[in-house]
Protein backbone atom coordinates (compact mmCIF):
# COMPACT_ATOMS: atom_id res chain seq x y z
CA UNK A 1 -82.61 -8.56 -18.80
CA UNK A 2 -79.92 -10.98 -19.36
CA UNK A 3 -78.14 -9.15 -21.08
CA UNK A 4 -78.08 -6.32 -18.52
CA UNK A 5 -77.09 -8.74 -15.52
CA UNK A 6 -74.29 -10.26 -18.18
CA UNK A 7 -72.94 -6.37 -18.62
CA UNK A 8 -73.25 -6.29 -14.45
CA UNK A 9 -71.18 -9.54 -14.17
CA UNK A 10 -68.61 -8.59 -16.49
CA UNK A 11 -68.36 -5.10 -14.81
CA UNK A 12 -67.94 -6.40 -11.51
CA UNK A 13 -65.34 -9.03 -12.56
CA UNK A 14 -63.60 -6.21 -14.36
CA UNK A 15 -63.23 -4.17 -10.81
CA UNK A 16 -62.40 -7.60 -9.04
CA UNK A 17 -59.73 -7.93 -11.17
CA UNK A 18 -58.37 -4.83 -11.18
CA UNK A 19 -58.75 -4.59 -7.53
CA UNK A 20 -56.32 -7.59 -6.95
CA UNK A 21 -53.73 -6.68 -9.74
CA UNK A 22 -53.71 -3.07 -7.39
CA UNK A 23 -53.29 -4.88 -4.26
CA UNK A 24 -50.48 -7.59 -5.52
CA UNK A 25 -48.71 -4.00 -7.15
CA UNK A 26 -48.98 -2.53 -3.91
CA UNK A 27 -47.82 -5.23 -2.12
CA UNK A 28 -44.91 -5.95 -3.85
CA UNK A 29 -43.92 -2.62 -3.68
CA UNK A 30 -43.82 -2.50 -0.47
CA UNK A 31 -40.99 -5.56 -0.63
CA UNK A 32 -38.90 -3.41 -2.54
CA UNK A 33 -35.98 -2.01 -0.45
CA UNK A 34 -34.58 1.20 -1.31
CA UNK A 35 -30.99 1.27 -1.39
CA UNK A 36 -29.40 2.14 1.59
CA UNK A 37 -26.06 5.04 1.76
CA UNK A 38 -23.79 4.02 4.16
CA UNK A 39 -21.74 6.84 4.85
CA UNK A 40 -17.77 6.22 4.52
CA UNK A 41 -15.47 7.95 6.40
CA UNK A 42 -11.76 7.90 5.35
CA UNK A 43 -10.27 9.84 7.99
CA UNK A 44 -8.58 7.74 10.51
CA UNK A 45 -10.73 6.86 13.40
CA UNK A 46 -10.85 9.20 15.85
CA UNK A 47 -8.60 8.53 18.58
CA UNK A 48 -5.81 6.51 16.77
CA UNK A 49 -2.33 9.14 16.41
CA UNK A 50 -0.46 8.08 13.58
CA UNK A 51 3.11 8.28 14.75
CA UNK A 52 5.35 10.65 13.99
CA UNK A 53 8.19 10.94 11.12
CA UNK A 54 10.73 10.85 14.04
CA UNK A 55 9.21 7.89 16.34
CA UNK A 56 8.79 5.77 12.58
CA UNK A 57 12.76 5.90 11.79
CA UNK A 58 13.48 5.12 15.60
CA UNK A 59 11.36 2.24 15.36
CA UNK A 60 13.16 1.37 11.96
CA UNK A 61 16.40 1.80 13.64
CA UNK A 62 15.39 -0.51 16.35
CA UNK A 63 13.74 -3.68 13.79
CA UNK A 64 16.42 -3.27 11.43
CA UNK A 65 19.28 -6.10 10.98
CA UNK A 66 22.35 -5.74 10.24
CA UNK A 67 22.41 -6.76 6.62
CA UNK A 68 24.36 -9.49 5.03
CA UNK A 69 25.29 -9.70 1.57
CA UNK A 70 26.33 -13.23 1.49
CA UNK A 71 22.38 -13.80 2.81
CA UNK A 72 20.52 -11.31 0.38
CA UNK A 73 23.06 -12.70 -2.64
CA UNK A 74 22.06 -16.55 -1.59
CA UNK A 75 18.38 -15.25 -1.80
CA UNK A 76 17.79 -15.52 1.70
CA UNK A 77 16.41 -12.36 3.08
CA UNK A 78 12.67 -11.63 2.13
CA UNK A 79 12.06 -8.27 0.45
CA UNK A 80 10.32 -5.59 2.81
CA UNK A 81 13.06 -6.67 5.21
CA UNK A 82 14.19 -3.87 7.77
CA UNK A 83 18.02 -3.41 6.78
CA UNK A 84 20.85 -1.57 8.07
CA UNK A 85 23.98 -0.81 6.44
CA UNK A 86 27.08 0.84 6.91
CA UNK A 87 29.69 1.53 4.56
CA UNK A 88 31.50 4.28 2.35
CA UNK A 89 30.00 5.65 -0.89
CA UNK A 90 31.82 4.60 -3.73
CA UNK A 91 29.83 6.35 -6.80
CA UNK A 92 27.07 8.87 -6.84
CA UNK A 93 24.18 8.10 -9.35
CA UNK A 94 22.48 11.09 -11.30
CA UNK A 95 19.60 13.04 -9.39
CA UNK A 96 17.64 12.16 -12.26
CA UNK A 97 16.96 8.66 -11.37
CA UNK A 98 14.64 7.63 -8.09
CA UNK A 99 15.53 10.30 -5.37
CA UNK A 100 19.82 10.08 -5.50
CA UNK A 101 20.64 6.89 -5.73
CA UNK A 102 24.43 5.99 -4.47
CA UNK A 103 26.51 2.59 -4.36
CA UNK A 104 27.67 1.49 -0.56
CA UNK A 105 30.63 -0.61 -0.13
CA UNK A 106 30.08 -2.64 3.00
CA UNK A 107 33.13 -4.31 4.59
CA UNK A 108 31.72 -8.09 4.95
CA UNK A 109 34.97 -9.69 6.45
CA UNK A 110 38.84 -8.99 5.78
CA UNK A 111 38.93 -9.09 2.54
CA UNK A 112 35.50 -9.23 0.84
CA UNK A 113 33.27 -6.47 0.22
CA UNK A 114 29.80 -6.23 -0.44
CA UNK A 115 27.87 -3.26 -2.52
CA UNK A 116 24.65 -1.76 -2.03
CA UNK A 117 22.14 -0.14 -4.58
CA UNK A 118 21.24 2.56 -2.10
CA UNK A 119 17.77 4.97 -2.70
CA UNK A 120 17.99 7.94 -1.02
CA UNK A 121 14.23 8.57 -0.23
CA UNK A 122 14.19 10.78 2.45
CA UNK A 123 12.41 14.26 2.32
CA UNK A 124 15.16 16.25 3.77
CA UNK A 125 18.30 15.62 1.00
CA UNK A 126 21.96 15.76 2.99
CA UNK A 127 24.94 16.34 0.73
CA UNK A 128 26.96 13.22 -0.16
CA UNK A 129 30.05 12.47 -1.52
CA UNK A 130 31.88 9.64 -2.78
CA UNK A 131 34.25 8.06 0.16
CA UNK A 132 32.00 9.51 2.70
CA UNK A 133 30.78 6.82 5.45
CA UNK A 134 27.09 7.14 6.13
CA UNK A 135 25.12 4.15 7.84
CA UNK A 136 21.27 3.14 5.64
CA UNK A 137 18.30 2.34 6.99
CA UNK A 138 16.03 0.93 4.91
CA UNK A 139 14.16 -2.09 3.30
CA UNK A 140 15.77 -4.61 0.85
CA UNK A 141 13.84 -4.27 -2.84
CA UNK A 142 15.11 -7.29 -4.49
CA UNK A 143 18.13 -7.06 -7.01
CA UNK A 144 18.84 -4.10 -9.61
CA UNK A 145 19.46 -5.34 -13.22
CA UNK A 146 23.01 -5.65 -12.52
CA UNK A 147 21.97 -8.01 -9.70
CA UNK A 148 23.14 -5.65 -7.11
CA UNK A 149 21.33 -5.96 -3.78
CA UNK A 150 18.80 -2.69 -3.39
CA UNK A 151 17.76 -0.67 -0.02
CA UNK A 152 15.34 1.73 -0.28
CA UNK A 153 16.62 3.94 2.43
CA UNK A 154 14.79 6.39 4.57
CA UNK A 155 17.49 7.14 6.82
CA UNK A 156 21.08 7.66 5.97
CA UNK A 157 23.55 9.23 8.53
């Protein structure tokens, strides 16, 4: 008879047992959050106009400065800056390189010019020629291995 209630004992702390380690499972379970998708969306927002290719160069017209050599040669103009130059072309690079790359000689005062590493990036190419005059818009990029000052124009008329 002992050994019967024993076997009963052991039987019920069997199910005990196994009846908590199912609760604690479920339990934690339960904890576990499922990860979330968060949809992106990488259209503009709705609402915001991106402005146009035409109000962009009129607004790089209007920020641009007039640009200096003696300033950008002295290191004193920040790259990204909003430049404007005027000037004749002096020698036509190769189409091969960026997008038609010219030099501009810019009248600085009487007798000193200064010369431009001009990149012709607009979409719409206009035919140039050397001792044409043509006013860039553009922003400085630092020197050219030659040290020559470099605008990245996206406007030249």
């Amino acid at each position: 008879m002992r050994r019967i209630c024993l076997k009963k004992v052991l039987i019920l702390l069997f199910i005990i047992i196994m009846l908590m380690i199912i609760i604690i499972t479920a339990c934690t379970e339960d904890e576990v959050s499922e990860p979330v998708e968060v949809e992106q969306n990488d259209s503009p927002e709705q609402g915001t106009v991106e402005p146009t290719q035409e109000e962009r160069n009129e607004q790089l017209k209007e920020e641009a400065i007039e640009a200096d050599f003696e300033k950008i040669n002295g290191n004193e103009v920040e790259e990204g800056t909003k430049l404007k130059a005027s000037g004749e072309i002096t020698n036509i690079f190769p189409e091969d390189l960026r997008g038609g790359d010219f030099m501009l000689s810019v009248e600085e005062s009487e007798n000193e010019n200064g010369v431009y590493h001009v990149v012709d990036m607009k979409t719409e190419k206009i035919p140039i020629e050397e001792g044409q005059v043509v006013t860039a818009y553009g922003v400085y990029d630092g020197k050219d291995e030659s040290g020559m000052p470099i605008i990245i124009a996206t406007i030249i008329e």
